[in-house]
C-alpha atoms as a PDB file:
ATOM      1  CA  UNK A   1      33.670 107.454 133.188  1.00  0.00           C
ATOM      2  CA  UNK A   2      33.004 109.481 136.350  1.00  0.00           C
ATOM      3  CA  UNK A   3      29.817 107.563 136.661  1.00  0.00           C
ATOM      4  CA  UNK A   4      31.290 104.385 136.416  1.00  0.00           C
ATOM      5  CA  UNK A   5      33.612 105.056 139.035  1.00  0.00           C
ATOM      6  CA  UNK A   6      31.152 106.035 141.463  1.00  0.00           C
ATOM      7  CA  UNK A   7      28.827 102.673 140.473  1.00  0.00           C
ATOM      8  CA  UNK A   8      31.807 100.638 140.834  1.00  0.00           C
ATOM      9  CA  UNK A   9      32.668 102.243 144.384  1.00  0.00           C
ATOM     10  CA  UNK A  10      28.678 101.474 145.380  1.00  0.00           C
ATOM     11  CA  UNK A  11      28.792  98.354 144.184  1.00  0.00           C
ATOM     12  CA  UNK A  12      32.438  97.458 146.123  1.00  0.00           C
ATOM     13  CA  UNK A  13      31.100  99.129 149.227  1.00  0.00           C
ATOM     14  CA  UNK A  14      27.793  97.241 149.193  1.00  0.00           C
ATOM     15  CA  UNK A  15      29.686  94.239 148.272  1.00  0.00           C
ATOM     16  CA  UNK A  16      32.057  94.563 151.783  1.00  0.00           C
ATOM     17  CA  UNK A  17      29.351  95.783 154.036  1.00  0.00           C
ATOM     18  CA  UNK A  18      27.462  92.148 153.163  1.00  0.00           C
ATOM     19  CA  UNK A  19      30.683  90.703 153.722  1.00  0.00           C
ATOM     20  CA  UNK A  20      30.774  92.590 156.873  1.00  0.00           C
ATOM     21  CA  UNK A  21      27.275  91.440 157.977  1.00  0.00           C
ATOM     22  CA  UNK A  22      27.951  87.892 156.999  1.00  0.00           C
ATOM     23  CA  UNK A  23      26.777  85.804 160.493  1.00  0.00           C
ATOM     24  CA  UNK A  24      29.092  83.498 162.323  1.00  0.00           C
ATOM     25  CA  UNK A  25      28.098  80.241 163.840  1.00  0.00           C
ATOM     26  CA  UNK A  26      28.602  82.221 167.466  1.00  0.00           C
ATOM     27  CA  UNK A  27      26.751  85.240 166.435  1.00  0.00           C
ATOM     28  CA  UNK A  28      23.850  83.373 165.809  1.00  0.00           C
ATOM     29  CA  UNK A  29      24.277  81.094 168.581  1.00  0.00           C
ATOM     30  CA  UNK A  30      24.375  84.485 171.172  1.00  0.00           C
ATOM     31  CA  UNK A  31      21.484  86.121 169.483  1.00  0.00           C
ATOM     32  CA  UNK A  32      19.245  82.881 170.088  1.00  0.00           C
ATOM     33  CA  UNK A  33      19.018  82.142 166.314  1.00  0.00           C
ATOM     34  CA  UNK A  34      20.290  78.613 166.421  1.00  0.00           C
ATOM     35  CA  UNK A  35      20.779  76.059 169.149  1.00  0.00           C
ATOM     36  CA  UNK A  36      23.039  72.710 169.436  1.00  0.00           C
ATOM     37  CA  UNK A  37      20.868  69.677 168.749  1.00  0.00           C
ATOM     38  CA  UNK A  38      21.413  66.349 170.886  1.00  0.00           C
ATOM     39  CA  UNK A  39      22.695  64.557 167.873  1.00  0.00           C
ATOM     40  CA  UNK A  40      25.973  66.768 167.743  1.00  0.00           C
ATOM     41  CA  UNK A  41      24.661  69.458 164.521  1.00  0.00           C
ATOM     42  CA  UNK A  42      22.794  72.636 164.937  1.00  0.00           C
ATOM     43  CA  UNK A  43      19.749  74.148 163.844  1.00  0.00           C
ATOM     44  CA  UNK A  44      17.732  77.033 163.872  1.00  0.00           C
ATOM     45  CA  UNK A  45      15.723  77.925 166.439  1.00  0.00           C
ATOM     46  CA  UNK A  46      12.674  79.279 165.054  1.00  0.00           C
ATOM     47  CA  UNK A  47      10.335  78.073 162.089  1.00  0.00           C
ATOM     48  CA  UNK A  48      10.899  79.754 158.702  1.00  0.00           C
ATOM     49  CA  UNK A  49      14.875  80.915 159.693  1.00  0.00           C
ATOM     50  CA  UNK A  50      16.335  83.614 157.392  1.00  0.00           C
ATOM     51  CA  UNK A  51      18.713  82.699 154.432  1.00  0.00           C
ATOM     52  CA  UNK A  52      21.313  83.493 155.947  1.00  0.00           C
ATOM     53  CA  UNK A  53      20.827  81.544 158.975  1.00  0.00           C
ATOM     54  CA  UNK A  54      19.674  78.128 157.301  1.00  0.00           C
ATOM     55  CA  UNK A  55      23.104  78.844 155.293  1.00  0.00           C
ATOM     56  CA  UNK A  56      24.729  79.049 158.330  1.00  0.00           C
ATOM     57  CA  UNK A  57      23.449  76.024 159.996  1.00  0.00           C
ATOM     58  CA  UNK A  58      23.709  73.788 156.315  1.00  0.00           C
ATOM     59  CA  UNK A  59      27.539  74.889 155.938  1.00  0.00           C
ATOM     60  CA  UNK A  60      28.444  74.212 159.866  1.00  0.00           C
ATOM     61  CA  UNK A  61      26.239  70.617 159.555  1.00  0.00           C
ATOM     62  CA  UNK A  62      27.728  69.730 156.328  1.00  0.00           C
ATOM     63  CA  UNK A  63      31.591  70.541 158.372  1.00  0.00           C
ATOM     64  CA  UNK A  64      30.686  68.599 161.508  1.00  0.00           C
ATOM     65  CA  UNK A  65      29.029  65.549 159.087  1.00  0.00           C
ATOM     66  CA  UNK A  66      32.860  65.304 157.530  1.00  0.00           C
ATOM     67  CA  UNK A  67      34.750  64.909 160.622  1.00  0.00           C
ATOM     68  CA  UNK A  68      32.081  63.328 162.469  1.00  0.00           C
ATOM     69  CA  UNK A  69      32.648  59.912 159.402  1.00  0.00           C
ATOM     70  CA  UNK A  70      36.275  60.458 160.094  1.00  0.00           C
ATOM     71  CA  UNK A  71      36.347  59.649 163.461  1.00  0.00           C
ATOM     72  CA  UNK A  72      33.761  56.840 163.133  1.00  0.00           C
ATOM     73  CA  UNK A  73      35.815  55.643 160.334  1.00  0.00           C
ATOM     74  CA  UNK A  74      38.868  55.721 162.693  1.00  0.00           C
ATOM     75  CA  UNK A  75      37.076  54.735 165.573  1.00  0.00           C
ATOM     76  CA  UNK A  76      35.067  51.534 163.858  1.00  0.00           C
ATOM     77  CA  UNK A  77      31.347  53.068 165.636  1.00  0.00           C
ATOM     78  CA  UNK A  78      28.836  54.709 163.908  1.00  0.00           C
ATOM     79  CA  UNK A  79      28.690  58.529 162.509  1.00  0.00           C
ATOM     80  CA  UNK A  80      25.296  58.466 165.068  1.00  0.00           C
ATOM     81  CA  UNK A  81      27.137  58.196 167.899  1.00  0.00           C
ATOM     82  CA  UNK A  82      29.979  60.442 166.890  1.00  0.00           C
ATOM     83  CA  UNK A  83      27.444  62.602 166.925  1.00  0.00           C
ATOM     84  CA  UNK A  84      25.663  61.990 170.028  1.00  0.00           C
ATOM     85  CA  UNK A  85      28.917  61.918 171.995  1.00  0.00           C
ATOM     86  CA  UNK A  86      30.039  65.463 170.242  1.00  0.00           C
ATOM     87  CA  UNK A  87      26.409  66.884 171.487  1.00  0.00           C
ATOM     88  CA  UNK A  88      26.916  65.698 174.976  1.00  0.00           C
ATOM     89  CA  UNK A  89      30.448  68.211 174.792  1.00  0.00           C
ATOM     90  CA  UNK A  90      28.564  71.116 172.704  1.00  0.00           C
ATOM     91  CA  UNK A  91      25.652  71.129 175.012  1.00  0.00           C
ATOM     92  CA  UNK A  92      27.786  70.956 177.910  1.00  0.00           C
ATOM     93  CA  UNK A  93      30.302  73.834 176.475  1.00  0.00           C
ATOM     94  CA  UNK A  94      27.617  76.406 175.463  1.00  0.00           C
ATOM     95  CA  UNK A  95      27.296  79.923 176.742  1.00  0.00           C
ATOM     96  CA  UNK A  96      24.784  80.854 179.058  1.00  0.00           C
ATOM     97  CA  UNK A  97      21.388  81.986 176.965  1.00  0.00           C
ATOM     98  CA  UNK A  98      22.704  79.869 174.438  1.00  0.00           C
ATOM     99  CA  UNK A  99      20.051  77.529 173.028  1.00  0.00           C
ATOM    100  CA  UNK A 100      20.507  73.444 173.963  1.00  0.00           C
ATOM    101  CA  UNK A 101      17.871  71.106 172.704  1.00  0.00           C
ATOM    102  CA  UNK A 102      16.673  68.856 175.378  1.00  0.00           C
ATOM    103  CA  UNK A 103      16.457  64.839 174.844  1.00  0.00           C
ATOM    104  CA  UNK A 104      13.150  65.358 174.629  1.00  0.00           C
ATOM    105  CA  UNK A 105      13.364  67.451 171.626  1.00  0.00           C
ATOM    106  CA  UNK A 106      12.657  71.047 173.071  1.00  0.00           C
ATOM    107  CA  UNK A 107      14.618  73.987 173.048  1.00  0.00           C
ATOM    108  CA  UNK A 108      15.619  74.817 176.372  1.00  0.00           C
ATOM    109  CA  UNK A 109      17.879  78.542 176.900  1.00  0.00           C
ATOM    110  CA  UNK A 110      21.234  77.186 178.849  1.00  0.00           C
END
């Protein structure tokens, strides 16, 4: 019993300290990890990003994908140029060293 106890408090501790490490979408942004694209998502920065980061940038693209067909829904234009109109603000809005993606494609520290 003892040992289960102490397995279940590893196991509960590792369990929190992932939760603890788990990255936010401006974590990853100051560290250089991902950058705002110029069609209003994100992506990562470098080739091959880790699992956590490509989860990151999926789960905030997937988010911004939903509201961006609402408001082109409301707004009778195209999800495209929600998008493009959003990037123009997130570009514009992001922290110095932050990573912006230029229109022509390169990423370019803000």
């Amino acid at each position: 019993m003892k040992k289960f106890v102490m397995m279940l408090s590893l196991m509960l501790s590792l369990g929190l300290s992932t939760l603890a490490l788990a990255l936010t979408l401006d974590e990853a942004k100051a560290q250089g990890l991902v950058g705002e694209k110029v069609d209003g998502y994100v992506a990562a920065v470098v080739a091959n990003p880790a699992a956590e980061v490509q989860a990151l940038v999926t789960s905030t693209n997937d988010g911004r994908r939903k509201v961006y067909e609402d408001l082109a829904k409301r707004n009778s234009i195209t999800v495209e140029a929600v998008g493009v109109v959003s990037a123009e603000k997130l570009r514009a809005n992001a922290a110095s060293g932050e990573y912006v993606q230029s229109t022509s494609g390169k990423w370019e520290k803000k």
